[in-house]
N, C-alpha and C. Protein backbone atom coordinates (compact mmCIF):
# COMPACT_ATOMS: atom_id res chain seq x y z
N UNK A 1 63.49 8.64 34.68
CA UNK A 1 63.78 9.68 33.76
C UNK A 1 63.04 9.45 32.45
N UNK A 2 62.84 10.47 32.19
CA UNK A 2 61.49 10.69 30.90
C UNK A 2 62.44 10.43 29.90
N UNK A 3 62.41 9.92 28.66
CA UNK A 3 63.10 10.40 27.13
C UNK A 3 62.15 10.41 26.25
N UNK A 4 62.35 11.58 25.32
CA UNK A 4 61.53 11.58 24.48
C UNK A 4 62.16 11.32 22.85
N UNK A 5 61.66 10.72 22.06
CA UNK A 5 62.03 10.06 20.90
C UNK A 5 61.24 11.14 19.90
N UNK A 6 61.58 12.04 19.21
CA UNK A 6 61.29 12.53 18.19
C UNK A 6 60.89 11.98 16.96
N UNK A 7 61.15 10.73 16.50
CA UNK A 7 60.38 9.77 15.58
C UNK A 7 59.13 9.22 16.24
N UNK A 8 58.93 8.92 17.23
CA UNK A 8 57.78 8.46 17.73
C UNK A 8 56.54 9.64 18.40
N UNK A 9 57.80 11.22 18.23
CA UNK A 9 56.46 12.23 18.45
C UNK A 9 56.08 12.46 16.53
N UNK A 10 56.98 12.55 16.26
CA UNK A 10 56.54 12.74 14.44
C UNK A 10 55.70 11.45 13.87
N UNK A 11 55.83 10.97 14.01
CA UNK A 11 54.77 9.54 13.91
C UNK A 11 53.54 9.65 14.69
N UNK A 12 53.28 10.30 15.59
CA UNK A 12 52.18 10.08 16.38
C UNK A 12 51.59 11.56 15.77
N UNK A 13 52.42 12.48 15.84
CA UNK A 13 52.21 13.73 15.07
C UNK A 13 51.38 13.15 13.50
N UNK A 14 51.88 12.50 12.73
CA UNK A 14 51.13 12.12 11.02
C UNK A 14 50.00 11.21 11.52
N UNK A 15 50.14 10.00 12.05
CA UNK A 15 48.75 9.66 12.55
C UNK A 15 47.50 10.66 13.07
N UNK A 16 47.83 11.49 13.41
CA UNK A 16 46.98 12.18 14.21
C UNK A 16 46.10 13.19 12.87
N UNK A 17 46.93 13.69 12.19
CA UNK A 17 47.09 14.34 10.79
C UNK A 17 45.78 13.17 9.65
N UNK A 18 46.26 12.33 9.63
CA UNK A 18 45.82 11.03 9.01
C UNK A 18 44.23 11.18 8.80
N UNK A 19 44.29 11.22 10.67
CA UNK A 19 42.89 10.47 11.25
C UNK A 19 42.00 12.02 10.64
N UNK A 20 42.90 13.09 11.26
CA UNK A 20 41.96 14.33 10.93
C UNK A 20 41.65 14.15 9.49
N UNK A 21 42.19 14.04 8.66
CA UNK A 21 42.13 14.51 7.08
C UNK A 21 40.81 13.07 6.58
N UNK A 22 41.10 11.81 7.44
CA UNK A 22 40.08 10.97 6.88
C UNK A 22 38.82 11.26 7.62
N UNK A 23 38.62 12.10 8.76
CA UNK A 23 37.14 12.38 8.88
C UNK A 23 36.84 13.50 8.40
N UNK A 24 37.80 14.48 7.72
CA UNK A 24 37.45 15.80 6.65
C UNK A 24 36.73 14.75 5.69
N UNK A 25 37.39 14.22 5.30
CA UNK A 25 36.81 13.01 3.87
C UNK A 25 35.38 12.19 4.00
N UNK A 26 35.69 12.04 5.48
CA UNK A 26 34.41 11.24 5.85
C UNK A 26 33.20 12.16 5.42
N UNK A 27 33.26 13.47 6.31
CA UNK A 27 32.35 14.35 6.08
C UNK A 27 31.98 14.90 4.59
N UNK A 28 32.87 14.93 4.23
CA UNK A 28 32.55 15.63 2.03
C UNK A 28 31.89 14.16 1.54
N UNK A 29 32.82 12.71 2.02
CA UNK A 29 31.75 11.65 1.26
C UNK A 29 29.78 11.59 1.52
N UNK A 30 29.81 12.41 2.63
CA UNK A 30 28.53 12.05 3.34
C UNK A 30 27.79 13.25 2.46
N UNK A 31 28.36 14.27 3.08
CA UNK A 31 27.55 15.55 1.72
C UNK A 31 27.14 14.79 0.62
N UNK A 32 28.21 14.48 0.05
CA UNK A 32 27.97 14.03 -1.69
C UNK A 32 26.80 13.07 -1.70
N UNK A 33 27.06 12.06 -1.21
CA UNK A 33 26.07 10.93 -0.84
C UNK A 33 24.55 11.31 -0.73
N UNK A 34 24.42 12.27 0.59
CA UNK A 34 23.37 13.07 1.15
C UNK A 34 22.52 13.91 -0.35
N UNK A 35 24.07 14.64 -0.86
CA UNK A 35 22.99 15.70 -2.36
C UNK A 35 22.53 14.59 -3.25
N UNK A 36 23.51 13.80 -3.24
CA UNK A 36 22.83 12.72 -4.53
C UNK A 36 21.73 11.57 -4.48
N UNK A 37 21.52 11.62 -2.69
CA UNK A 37 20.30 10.53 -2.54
C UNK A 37 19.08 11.57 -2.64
N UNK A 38 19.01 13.32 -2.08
CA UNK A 38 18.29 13.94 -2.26
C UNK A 38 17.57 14.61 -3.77
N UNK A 39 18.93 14.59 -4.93
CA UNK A 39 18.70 14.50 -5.77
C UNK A 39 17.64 13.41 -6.71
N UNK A 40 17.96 12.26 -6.36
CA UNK A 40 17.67 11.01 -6.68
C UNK A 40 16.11 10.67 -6.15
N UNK A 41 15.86 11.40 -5.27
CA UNK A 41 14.30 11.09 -4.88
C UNK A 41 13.54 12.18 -5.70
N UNK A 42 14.37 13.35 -5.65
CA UNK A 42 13.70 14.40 -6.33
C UNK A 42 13.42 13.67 -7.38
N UNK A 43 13.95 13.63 -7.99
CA UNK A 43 13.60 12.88 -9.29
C UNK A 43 12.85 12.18 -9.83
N UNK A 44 12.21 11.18 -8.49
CA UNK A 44 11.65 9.79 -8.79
C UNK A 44 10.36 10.40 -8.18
N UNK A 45 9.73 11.83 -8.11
CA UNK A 45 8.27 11.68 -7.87
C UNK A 45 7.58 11.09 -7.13
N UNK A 46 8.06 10.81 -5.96
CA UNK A 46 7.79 9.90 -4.76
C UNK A 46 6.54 11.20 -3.57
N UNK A 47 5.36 10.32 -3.33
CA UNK A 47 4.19 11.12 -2.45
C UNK A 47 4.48 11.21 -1.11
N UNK A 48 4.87 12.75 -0.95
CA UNK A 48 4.93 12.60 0.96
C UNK A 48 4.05 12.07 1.58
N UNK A 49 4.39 11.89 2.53
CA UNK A 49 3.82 10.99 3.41
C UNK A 49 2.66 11.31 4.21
N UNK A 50 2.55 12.87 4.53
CA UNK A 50 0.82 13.22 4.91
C UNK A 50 -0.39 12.95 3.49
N UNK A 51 0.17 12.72 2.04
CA UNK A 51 -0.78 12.70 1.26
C UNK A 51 -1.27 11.30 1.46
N UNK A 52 0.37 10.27 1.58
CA UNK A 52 -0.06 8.92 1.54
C UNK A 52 -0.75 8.81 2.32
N UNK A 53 -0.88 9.04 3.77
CA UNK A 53 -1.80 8.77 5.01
C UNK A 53 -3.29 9.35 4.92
N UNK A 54 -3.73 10.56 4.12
CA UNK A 54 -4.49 10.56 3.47
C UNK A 54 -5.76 9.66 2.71
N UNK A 55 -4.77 9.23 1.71
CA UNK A 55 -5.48 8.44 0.91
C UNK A 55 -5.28 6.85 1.70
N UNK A 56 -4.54 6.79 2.38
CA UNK A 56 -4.66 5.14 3.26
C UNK A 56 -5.92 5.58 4.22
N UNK A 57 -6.42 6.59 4.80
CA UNK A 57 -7.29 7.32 5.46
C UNK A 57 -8.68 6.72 4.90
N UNK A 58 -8.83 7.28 3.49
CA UNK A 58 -10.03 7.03 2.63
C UNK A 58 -10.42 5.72 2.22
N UNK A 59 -8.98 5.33 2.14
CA UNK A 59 -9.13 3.68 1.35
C UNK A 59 -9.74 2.97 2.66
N UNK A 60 -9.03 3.13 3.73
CA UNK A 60 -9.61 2.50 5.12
C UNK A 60 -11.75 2.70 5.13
N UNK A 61 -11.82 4.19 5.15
CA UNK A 61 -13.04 4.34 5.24
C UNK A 61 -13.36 3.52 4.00
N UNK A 62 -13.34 3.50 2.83
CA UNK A 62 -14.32 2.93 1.54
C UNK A 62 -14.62 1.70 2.02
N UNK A 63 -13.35 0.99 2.37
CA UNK A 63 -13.69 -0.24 3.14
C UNK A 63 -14.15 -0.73 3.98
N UNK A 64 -14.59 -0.01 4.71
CA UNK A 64 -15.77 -0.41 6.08
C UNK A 64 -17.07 0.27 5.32
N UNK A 65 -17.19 1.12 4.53
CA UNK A 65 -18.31 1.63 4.09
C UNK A 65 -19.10 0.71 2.87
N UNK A 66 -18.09 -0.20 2.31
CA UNK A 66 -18.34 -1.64 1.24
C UNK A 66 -18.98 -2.44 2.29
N UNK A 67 -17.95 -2.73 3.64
CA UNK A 67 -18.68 -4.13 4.16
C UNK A 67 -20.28 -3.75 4.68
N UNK A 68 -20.31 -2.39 5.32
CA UNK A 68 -21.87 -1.98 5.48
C UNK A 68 -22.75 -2.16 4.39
N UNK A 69 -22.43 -1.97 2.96
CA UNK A 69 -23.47 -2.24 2.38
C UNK A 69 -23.30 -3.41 1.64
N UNK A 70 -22.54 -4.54 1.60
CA UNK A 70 -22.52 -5.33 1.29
C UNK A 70 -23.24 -6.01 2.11
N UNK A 71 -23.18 -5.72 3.97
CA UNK A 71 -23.85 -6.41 4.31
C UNK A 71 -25.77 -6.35 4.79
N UNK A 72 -25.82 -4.42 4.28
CA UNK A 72 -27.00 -4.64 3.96
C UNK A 72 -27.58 -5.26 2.56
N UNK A 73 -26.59 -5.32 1.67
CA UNK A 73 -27.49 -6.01 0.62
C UNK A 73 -27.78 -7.26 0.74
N UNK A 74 -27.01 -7.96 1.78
CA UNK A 74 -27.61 -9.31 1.88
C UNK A 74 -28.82 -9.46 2.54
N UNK A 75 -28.90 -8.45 3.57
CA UNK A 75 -30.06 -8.63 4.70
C UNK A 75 -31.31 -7.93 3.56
N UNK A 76 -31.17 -7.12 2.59
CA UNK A 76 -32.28 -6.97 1.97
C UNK A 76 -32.56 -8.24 0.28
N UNK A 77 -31.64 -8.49 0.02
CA UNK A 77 -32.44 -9.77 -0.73
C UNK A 77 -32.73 -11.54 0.25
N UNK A 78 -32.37 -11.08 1.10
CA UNK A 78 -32.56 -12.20 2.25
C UNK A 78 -34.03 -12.16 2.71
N UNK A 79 -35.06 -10.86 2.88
CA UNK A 79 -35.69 -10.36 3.10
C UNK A 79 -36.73 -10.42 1.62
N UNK A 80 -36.30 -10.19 0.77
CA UNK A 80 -36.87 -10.21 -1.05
C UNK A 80 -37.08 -11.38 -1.30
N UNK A 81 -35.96 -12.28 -0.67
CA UNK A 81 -36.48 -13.81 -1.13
C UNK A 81 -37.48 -14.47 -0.11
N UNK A 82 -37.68 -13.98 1.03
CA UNK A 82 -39.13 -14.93 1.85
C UNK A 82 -39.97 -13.98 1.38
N UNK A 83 -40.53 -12.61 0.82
CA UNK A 83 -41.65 -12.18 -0.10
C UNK A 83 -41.98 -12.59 -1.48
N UNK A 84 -41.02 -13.08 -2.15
CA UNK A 84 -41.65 -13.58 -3.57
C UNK A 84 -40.80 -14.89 -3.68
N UNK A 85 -41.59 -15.59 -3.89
CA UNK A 85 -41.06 -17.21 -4.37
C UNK A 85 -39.66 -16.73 -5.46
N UNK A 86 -39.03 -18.00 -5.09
CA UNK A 86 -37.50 -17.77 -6.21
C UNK A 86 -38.40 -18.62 -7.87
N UNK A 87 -37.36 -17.63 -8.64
CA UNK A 87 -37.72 -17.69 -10.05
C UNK A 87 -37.76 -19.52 -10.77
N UNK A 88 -37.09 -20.28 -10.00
CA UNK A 88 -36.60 -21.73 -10.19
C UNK A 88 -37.77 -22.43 -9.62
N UNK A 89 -38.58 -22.14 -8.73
CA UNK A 89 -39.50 -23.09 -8.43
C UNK A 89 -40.96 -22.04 -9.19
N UNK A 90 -40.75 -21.27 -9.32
CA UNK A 90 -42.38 -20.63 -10.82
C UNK A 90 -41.92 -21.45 -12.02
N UNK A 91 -40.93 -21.45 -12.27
CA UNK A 91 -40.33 -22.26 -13.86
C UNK A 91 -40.89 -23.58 -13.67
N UNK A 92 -41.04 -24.09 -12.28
CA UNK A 92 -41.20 -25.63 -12.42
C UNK A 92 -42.85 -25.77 -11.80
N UNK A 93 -43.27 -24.78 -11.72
CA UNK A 93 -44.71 -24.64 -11.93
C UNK A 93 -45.46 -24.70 -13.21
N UNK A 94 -44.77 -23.76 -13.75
CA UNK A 94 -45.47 -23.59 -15.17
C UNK A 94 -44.95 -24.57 -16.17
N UNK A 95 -43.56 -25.79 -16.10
CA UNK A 95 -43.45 -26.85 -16.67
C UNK A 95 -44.61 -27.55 -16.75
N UNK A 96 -44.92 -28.09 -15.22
CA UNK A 96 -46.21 -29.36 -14.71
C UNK A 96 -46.92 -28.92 -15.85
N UNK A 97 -47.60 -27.82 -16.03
CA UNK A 97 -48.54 -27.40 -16.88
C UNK A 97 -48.90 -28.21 -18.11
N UNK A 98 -49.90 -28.26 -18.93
CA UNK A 98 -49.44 -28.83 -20.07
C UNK A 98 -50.42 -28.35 -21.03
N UNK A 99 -50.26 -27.78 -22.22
CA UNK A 99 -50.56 -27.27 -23.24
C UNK A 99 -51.53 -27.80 -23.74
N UNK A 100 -52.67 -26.62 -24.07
CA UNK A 100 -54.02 -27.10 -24.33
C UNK A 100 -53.86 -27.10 -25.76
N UNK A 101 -54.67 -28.58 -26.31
CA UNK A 101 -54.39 -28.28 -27.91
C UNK A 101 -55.06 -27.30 -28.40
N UNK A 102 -54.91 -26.92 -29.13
CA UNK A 102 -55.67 -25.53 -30.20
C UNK A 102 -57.03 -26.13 -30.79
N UNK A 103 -58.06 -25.17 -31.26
CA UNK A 103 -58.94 -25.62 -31.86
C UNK A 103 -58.75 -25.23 -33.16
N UNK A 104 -58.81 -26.14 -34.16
CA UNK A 104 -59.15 -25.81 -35.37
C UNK A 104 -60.27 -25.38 -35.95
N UNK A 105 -60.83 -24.94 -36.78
CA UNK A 105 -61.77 -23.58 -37.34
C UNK A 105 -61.90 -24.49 -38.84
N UNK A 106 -63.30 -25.06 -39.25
CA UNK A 106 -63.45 -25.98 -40.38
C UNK A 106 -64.26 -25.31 -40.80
């Protein structure tokens, strides 16, 4: 035989009440939260994210377009220096040298 306890349906009845009213709450804390983190970025001037990828786009290219000519500039003074002697060994040419005295005029 069944019995039913009317304090333990009214009790299960306010729990039930409880639970509803704290996920009403749950949901308004999340709104609030939600406007004020959306607010909060508004604010802070932050670059979407197709501009950033963009300019990470360009920065990528500049940088392979540096190492190309960085690494032709080596292959062309690499090339400059077996056509003309380096400036350090003419200097120590024209040291050896040695200075003709002057003539004086009597």
């Amino acid at each position: 035989m069944q019995t039913t306890n009317r304090f333990l349906d009214d009790m299960a009845k306010v729990a039930n009440s409880a639970v509803s009213t704290l996920t009403g709450i749950k949901g308004e804390i999340e709104a609030v939260v939600r406007q004020q983190m959306d607010r909060l970025l508004a604010d802070m001037d932050l670059v979407p994210r197709d501009e950033f990828d963009a300019v990470k786009a360009m920065a990528a290219k500049a940088r392979t377009e540096q190492e190309k000519l960085e690494k032709r500039i080596a292959k062309l003074e690499a090339a400059l220096a077996k056509k003309t002697p380096s400036k350090a060994s003419s200097k120590s040419a024209k040291s050896n040298v040695k200075p003709k005295p002057k003539k004086t005029v009597q």
